[in-house]
C-alpha atoms as a PDB file:
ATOM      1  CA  UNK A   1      49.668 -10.439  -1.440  1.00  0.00           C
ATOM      2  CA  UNK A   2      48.210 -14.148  -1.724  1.00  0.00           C
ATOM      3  CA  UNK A   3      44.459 -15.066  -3.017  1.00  0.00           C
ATOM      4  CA  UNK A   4      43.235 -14.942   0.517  1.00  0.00           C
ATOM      5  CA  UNK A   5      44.361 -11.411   1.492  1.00  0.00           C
ATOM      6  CA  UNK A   6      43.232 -10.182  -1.833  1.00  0.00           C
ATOM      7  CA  UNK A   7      40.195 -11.203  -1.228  1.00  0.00           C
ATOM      8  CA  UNK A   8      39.648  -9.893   2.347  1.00  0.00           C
ATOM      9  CA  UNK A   9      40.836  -6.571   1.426  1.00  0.00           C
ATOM     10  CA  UNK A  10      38.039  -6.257  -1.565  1.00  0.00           C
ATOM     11  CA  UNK A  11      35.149  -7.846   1.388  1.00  0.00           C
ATOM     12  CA  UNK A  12      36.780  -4.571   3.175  1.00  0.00           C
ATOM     13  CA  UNK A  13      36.419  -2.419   0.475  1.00  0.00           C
ATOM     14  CA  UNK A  14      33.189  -3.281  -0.281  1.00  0.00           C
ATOM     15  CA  UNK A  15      31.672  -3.219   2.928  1.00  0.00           C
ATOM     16  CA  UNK A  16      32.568   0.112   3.855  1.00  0.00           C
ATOM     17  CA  UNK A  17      31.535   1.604   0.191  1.00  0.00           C
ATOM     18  CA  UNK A  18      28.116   0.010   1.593  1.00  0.00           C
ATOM     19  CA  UNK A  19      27.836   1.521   4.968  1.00  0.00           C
ATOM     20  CA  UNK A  20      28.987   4.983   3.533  1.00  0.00           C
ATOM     21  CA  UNK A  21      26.434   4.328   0.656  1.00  0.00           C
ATOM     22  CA  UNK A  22      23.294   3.268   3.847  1.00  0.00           C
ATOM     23  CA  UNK A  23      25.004   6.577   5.803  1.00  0.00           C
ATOM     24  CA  UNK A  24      24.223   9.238   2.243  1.00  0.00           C
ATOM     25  CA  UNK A  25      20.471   8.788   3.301  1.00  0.00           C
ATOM     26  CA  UNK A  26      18.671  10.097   6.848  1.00  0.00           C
ATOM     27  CA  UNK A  27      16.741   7.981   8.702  1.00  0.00           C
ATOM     28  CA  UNK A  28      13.392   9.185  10.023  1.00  0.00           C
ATOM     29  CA  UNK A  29      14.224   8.490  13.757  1.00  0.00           C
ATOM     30  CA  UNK A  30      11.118  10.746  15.852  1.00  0.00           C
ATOM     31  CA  UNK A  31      10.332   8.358  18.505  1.00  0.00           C
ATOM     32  CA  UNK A  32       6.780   6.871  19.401  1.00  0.00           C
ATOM     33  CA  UNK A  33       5.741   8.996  22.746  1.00  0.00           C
ATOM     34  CA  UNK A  34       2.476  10.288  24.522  1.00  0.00           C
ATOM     35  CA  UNK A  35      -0.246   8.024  22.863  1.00  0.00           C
ATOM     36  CA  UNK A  36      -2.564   6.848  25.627  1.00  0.00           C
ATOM     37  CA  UNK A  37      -5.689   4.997  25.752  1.00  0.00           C
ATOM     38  CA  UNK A  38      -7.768   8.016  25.250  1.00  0.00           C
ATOM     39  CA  UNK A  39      -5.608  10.933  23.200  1.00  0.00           C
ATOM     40  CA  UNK A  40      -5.515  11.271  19.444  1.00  0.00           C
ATOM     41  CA  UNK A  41      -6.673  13.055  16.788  1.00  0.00           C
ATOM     42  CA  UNK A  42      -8.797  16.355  17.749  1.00  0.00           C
ATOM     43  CA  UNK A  43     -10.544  16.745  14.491  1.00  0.00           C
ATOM     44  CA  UNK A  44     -11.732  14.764  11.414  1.00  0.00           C
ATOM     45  CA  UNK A  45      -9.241  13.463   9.322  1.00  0.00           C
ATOM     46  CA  UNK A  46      -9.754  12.396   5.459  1.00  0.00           C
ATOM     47  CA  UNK A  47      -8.818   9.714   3.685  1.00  0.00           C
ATOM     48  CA  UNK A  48      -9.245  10.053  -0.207  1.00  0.00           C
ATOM     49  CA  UNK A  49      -8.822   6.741  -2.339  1.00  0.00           C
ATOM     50  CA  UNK A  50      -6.716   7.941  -5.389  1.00  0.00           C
ATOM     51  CA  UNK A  51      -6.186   4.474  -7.014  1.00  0.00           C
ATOM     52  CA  UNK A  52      -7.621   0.994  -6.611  1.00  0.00           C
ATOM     53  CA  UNK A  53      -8.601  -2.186  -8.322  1.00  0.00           C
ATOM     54  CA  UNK A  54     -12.196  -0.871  -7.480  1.00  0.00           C
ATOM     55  CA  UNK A  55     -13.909   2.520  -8.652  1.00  0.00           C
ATOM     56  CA  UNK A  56     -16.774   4.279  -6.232  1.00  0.00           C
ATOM     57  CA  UNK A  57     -17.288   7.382  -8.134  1.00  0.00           C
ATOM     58  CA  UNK A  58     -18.105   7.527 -11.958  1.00  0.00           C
ATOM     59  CA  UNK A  59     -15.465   9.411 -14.237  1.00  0.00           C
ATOM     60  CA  UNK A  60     -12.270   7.890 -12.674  1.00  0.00           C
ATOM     61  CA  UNK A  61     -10.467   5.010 -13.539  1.00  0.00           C
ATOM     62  CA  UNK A  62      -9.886   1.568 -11.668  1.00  0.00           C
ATOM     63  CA  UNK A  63      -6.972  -0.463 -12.009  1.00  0.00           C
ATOM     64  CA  UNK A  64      -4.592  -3.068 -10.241  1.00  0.00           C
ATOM     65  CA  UNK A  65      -2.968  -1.199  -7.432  1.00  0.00           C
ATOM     66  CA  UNK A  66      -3.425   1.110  -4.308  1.00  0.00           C
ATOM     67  CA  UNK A  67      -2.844   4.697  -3.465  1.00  0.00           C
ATOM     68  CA  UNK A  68      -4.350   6.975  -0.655  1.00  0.00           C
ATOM     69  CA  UNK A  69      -4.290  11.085   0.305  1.00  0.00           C
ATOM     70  CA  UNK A  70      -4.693  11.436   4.203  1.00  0.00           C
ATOM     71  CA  UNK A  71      -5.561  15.263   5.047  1.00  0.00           C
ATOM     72  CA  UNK A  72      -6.578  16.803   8.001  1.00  0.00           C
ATOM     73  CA  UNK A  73      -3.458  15.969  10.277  1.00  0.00           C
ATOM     74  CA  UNK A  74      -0.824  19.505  10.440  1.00  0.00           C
ATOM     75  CA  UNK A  75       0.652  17.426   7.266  1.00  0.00           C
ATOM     76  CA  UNK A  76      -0.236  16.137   4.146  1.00  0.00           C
ATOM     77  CA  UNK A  77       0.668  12.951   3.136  1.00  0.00           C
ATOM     78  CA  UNK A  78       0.457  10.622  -0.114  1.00  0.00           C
ATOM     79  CA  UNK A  79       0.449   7.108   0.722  1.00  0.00           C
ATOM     80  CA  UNK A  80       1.748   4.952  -2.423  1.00  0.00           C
ATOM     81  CA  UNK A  81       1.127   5.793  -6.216  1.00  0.00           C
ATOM     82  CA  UNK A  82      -0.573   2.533  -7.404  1.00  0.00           C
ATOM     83  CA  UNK A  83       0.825   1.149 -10.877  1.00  0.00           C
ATOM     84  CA  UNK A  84       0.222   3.474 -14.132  1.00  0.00           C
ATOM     85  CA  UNK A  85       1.498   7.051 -14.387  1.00  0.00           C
ATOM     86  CA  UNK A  86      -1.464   8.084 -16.511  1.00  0.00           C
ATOM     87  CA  UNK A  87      -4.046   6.670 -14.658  1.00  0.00           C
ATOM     88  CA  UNK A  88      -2.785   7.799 -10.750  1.00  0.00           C
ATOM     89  CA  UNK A  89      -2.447  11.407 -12.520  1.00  0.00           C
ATOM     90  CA  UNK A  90      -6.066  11.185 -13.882  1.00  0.00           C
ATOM     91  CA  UNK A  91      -7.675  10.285 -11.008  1.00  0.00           C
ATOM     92  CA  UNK A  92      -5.911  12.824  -8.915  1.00  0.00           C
ATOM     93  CA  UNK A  93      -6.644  15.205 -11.329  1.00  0.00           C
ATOM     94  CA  UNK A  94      -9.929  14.762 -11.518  1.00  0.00           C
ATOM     95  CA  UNK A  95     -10.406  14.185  -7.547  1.00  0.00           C
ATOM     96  CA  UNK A  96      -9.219  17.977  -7.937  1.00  0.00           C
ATOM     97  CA  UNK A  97      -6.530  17.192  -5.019  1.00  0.00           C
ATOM     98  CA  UNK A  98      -4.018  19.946  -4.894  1.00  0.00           C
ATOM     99  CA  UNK A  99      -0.323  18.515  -5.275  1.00  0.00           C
ATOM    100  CA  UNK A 100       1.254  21.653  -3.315  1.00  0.00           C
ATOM    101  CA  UNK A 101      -0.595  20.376  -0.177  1.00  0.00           C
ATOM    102  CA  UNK A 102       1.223  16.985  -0.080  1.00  0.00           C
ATOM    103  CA  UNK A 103       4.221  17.503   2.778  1.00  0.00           C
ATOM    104  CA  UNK A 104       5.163  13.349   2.623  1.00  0.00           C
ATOM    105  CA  UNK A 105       5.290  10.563   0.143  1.00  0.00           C
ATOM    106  CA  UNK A 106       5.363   6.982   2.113  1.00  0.00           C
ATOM    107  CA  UNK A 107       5.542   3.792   0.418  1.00  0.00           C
ATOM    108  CA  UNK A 108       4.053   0.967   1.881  1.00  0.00           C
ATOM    109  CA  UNK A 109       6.769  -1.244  -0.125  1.00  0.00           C
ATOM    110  CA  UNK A 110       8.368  -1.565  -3.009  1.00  0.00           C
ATOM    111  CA  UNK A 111       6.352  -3.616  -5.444  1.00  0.00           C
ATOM    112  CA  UNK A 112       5.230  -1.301  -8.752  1.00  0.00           C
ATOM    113  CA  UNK A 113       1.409  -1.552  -8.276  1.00  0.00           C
ATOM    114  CA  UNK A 114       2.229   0.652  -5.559  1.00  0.00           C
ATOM    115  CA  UNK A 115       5.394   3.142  -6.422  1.00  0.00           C
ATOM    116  CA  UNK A 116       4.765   3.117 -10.506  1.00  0.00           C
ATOM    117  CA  UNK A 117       2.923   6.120 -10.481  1.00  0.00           C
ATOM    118  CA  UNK A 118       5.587   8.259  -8.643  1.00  0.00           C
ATOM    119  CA  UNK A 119       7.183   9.753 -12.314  1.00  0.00           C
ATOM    120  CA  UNK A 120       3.527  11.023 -12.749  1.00  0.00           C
ATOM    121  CA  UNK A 121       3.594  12.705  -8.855  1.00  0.00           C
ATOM    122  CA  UNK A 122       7.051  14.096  -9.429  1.00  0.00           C
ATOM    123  CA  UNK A 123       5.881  16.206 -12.365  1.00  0.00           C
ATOM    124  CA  UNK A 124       3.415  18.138 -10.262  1.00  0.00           C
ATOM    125  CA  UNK A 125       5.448  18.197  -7.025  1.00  0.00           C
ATOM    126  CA  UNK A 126       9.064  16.919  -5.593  1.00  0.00           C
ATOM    127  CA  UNK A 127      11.758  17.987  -3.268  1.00  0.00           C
ATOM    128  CA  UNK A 128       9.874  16.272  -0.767  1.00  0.00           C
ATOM    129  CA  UNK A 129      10.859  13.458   1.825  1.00  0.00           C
ATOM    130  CA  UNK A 130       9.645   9.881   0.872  1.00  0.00           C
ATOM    131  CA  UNK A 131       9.466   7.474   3.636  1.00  0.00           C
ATOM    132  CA  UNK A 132      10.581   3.961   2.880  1.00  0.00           C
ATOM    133  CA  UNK A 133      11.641   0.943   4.761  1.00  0.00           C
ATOM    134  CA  UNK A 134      15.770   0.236   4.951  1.00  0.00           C
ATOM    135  CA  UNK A 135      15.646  -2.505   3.197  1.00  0.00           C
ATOM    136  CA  UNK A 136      14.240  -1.087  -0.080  1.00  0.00           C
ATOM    137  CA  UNK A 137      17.150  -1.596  -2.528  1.00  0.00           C
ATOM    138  CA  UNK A 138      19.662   0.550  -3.446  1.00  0.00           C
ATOM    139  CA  UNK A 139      18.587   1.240  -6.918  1.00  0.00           C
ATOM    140  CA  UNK A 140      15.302   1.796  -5.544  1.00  0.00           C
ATOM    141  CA  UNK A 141      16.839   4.467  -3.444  1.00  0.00           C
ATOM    142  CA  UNK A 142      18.789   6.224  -5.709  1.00  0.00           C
ATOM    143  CA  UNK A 143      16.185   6.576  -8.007  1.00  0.00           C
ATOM    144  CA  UNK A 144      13.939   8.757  -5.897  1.00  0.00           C
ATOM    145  CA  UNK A 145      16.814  10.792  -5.251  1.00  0.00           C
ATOM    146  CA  UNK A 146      16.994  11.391  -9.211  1.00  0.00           C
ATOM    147  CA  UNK A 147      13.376  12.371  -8.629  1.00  0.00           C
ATOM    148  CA  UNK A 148      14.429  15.112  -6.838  1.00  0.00           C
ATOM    149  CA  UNK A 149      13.168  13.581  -3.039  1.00  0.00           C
ATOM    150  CA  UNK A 150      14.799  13.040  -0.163  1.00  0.00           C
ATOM    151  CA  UNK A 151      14.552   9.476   0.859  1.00  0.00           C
ATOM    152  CA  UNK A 152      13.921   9.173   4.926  1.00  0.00           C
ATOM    153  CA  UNK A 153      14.646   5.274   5.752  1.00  0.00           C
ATOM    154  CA  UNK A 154      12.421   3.830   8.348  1.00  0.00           C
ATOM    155  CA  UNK A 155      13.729   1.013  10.685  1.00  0.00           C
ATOM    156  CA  UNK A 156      11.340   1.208  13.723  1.00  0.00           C
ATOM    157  CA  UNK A 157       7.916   2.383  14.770  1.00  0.00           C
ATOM    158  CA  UNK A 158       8.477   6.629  14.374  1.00  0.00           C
ATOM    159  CA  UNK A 159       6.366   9.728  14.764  1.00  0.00           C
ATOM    160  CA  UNK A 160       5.834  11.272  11.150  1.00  0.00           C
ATOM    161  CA  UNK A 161       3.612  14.084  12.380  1.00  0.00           C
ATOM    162  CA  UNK A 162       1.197  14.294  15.246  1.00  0.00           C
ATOM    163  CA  UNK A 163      -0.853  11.284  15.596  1.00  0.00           C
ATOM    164  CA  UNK A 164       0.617   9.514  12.297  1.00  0.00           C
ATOM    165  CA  UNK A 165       3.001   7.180  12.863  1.00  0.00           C
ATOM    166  CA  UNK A 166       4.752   4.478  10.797  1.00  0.00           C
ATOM    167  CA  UNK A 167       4.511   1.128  11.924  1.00  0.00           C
ATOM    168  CA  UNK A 168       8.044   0.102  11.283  1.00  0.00           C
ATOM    169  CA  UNK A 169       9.802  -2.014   8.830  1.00  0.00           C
ATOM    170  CA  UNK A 170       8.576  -5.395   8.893  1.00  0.00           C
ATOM    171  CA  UNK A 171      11.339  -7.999   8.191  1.00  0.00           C
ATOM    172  CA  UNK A 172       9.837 -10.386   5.389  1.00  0.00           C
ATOM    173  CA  UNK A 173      11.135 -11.552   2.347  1.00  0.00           C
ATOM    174  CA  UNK A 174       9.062  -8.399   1.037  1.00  0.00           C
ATOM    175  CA  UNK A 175       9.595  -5.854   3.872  1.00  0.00           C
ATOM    176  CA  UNK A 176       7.095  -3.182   3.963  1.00  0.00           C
ATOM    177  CA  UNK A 177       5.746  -0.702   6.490  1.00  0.00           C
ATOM    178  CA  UNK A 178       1.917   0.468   7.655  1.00  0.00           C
ATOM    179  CA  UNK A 179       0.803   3.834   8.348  1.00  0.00           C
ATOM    180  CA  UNK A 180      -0.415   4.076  12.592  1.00  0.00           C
ATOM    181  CA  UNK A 181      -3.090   6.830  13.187  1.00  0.00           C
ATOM    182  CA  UNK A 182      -3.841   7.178  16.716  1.00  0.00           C
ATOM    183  CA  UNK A 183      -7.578   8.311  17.385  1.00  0.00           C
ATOM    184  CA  UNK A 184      -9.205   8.177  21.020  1.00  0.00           C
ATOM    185  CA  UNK A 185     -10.885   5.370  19.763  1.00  0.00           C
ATOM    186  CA  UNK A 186      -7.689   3.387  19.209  1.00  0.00           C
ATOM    187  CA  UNK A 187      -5.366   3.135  16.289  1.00  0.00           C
ATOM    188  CA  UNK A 188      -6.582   3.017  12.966  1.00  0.00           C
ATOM    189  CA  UNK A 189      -3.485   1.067  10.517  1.00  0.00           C
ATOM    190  CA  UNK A 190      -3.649   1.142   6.798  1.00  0.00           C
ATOM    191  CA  UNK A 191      -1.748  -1.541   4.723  1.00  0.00           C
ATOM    192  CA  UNK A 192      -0.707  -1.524   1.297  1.00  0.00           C
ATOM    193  CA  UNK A 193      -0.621  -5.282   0.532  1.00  0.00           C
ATOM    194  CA  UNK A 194       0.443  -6.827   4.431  1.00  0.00           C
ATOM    195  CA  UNK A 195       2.795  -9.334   2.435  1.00  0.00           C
ATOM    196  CA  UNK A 196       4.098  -9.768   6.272  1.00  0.00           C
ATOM    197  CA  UNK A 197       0.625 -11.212   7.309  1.00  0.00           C
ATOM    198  CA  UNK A 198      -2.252  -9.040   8.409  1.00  0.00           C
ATOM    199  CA  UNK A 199      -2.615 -10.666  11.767  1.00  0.00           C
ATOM    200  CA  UNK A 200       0.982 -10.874  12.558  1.00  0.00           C
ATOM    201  CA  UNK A 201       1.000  -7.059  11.283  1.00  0.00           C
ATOM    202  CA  UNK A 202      -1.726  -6.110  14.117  1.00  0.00           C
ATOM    203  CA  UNK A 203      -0.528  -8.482  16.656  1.00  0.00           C
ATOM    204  CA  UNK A 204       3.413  -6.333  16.278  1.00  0.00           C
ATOM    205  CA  UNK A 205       1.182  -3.010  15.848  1.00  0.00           C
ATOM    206  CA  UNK A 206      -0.749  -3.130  18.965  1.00  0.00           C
ATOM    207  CA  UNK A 207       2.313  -4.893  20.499  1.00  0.00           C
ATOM    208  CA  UNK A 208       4.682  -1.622  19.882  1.00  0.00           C
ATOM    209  CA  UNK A 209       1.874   1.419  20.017  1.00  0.00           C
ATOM    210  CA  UNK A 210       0.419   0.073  23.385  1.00  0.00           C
ATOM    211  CA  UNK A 211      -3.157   0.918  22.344  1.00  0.00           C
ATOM    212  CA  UNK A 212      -6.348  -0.866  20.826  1.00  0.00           C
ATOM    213  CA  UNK A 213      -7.142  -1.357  17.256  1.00  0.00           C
ATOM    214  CA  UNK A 214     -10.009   0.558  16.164  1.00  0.00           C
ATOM    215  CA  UNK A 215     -10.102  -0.054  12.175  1.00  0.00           C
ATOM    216  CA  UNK A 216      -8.167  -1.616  10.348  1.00  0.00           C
ATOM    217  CA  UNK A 217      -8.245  -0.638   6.329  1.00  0.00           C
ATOM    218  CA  UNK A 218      -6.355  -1.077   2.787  1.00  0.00           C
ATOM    219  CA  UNK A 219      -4.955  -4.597   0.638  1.00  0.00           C
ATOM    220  CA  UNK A 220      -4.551  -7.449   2.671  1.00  0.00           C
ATOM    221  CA  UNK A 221      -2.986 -10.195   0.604  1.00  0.00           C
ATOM    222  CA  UNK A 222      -5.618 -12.981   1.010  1.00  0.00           C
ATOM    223  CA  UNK A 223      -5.934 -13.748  -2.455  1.00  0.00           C
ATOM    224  CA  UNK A 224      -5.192 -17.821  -1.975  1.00  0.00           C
ATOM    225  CA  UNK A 225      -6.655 -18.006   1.117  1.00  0.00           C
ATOM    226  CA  UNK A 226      -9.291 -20.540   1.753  1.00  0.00           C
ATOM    227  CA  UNK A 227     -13.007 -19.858   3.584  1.00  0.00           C
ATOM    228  CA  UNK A 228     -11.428 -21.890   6.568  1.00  0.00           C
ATOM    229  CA  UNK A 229      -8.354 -19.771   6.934  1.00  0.00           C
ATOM    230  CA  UNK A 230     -10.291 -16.168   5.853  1.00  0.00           C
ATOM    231  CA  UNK A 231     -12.756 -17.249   8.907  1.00  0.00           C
ATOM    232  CA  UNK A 232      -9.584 -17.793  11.125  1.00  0.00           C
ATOM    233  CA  UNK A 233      -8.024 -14.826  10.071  1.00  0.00           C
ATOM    234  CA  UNK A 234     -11.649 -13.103  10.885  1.00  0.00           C
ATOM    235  CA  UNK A 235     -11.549 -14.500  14.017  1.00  0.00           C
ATOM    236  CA  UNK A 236      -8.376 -13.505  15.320  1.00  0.00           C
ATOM    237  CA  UNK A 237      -8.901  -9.740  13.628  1.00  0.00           C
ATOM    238  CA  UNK A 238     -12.069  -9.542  16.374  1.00  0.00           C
ATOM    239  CA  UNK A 239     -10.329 -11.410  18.544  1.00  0.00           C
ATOM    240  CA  UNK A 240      -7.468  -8.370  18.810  1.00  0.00           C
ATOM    241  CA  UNK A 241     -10.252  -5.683  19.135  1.00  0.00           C
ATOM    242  CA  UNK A 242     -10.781  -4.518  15.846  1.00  0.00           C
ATOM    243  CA  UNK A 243     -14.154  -2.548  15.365  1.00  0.00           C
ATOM    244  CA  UNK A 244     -14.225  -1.364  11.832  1.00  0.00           C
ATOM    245  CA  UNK A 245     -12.695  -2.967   8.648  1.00  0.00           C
ATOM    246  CA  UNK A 246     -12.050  -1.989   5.163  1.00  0.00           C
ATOM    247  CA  UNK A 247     -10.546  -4.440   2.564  1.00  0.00           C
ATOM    248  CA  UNK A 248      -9.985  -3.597  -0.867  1.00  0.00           C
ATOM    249  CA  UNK A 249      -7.152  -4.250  -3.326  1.00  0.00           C
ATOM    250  CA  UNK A 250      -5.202  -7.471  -2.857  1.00  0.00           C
ATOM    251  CA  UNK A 251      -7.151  -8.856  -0.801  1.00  0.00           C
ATOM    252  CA  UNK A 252      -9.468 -11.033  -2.770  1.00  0.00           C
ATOM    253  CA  UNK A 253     -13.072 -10.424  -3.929  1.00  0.00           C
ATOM    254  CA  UNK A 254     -14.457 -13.187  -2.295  1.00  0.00           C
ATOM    255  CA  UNK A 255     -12.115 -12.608   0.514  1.00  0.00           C
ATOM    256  CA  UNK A 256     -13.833  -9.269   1.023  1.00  0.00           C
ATOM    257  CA  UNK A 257     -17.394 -10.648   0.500  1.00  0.00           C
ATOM    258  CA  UNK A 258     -16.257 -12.608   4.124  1.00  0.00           C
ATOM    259  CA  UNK A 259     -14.643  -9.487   5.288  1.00  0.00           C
ATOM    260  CA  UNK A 260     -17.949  -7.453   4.579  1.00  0.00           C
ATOM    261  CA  UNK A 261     -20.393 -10.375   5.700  1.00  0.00           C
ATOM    262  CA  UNK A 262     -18.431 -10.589   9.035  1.00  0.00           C
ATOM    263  CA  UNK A 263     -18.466  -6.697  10.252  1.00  0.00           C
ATOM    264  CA  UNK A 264     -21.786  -6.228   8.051  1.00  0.00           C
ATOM    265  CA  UNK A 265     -22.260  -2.190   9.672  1.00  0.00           C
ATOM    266  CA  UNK A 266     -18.488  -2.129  10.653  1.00  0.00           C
ATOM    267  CA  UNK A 267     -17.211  -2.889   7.177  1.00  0.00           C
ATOM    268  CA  UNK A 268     -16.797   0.202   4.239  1.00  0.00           C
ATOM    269  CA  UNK A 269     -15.682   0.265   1.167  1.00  0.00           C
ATOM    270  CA  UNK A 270     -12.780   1.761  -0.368  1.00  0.00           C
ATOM    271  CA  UNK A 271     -12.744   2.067  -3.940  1.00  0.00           C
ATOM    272  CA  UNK A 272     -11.699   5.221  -6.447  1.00  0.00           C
ATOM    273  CA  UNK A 273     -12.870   8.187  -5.714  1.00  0.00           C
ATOM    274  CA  UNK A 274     -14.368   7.284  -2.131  1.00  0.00           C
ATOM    275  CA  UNK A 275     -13.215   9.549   1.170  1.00  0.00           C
ATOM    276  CA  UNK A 276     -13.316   7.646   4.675  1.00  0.00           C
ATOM    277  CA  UNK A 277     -13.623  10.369   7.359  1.00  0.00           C
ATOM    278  CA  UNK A 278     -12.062   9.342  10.431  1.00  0.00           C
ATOM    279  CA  UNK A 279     -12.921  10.543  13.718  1.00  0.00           C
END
């Protein structure tokens, strides 16, 4: 066997070791059906900040990172873990948010202000699914499985439960995914950090889900962004039909100031300890 055949058979080799390796893990494939202009969600539906870079209620901790409980849909779902063990457990802890409750873990992507607090999660509850994009990497992968969860890959727009959808991988050097509510107001999408862009997230979202945007909420990257492009950005956020906004996180304080100064009413804060109720 020469250098070149050698070669081609390990290319072989290895690229079937890699599609047996992508087939070990289930893809979360419910398709996105039967949203309308005027169905959604039929009662109130919770969203409880666990960990943020801002605190709203005294007694629990702030740091750098993100993490949300959404309750009120037929499941329960965690929505990233922020950065420190110690700190996501306090706070949810203290929040007195039952762990047995949570049916789905979803990471936004894979950066550890957002998935470092899963070994302090996996004490109180596992042998759960945890939605991530494909592209998170392999070790990435294999490491929630040694958490005892079953990692659900997510590829396209899919139903998680009624009237929560994920938005989809979005392919960026960073890929990450958004969580899709659908109200009968429109569709209210929560970020972790948009790394793909915040506009270009909305423009796909309302692109694939057919429907308004209502509200829009969570990090939003903007840190370096100038007044000239945070007004543009502003701009085009209206401009798509988006009613309510809440930036927190990554986004930037003085990016928020504009964010807040520009809905005035429309904008809320997020912030440890706060609960949005959605309706």
């Amino acid at each position: 066997m020469n250098t070149k055949q050698l070669l081609s058979g390990l290319l072989v080799l290895i690229f079937s070791q890699g599609c047996i390796q992508a087939q070990d893990y289930k893809f979360l494939t419910e398709s996105v059906t039967g949203i309308t202009g005027n169905n959604g969600i039929e009662k109130p539906v919770a969203i409880k900040v666990i960990y943020d870079n801002y605190v709203k209620v005294d007694g629990l901790k702030s740091d750098w990172g993100y993490s949300i409980v959404i309750e009120g849909l037929d499941k329960e779902i965690l929505f990233d873990t922020g950065t420190n063990p110690e700190v996501f457990e306090s706070n949810f802890r203290i929040m007195g948010i039952d762990p047995a409750i949570i049916d789905f873990l979803v990471f936004s992507h894979e950066h550890g202000d957002h998935t470092g607090g899963i070994p302090a999660f996996v004490k109180m509850k596992n042998d759960i699914p945890v939605i991530i994009p494909y592209s998170f990497s392999g070790s990435f992968k294999k490491r929630m499985v040694g958490f005892g969860l079953e990692p659900l890959l997510v590829k396209e727009p899919a139903e998680i439960c009624e009237n929560l959808y994920t938005s989809g991988e979005f392919e960026y050097q960073i890929p990450e995914q958004a969580l899709v509510l659908n109200t009968k107001k429109g569709l209210v999408v929560i970020t972790g950090c948009a790394h793909p862009g915040i506009i270009e997230m909305l423009k796909q979202i309302k692109s694939d889900f057919s429907k308004n945007i209502y509200i829009v909420f969570g990090g939003f990257h903007l840190l370096q962004k100038s007044d000239k492009e945070m007004n543009e950005i502003i701009s085009q956020m209206k401009a798509l039909g988006v009613v309510k906004c809440g930036a927190t996180h990554c986004t930037g304080d003085k990016q928020i100031k504009m964010f807040r100064d520009a809905f005035g009413e429309n904008y809320f804060e997020l912030g440890v300890g706060n609960t949005i109720i959605i309706n």
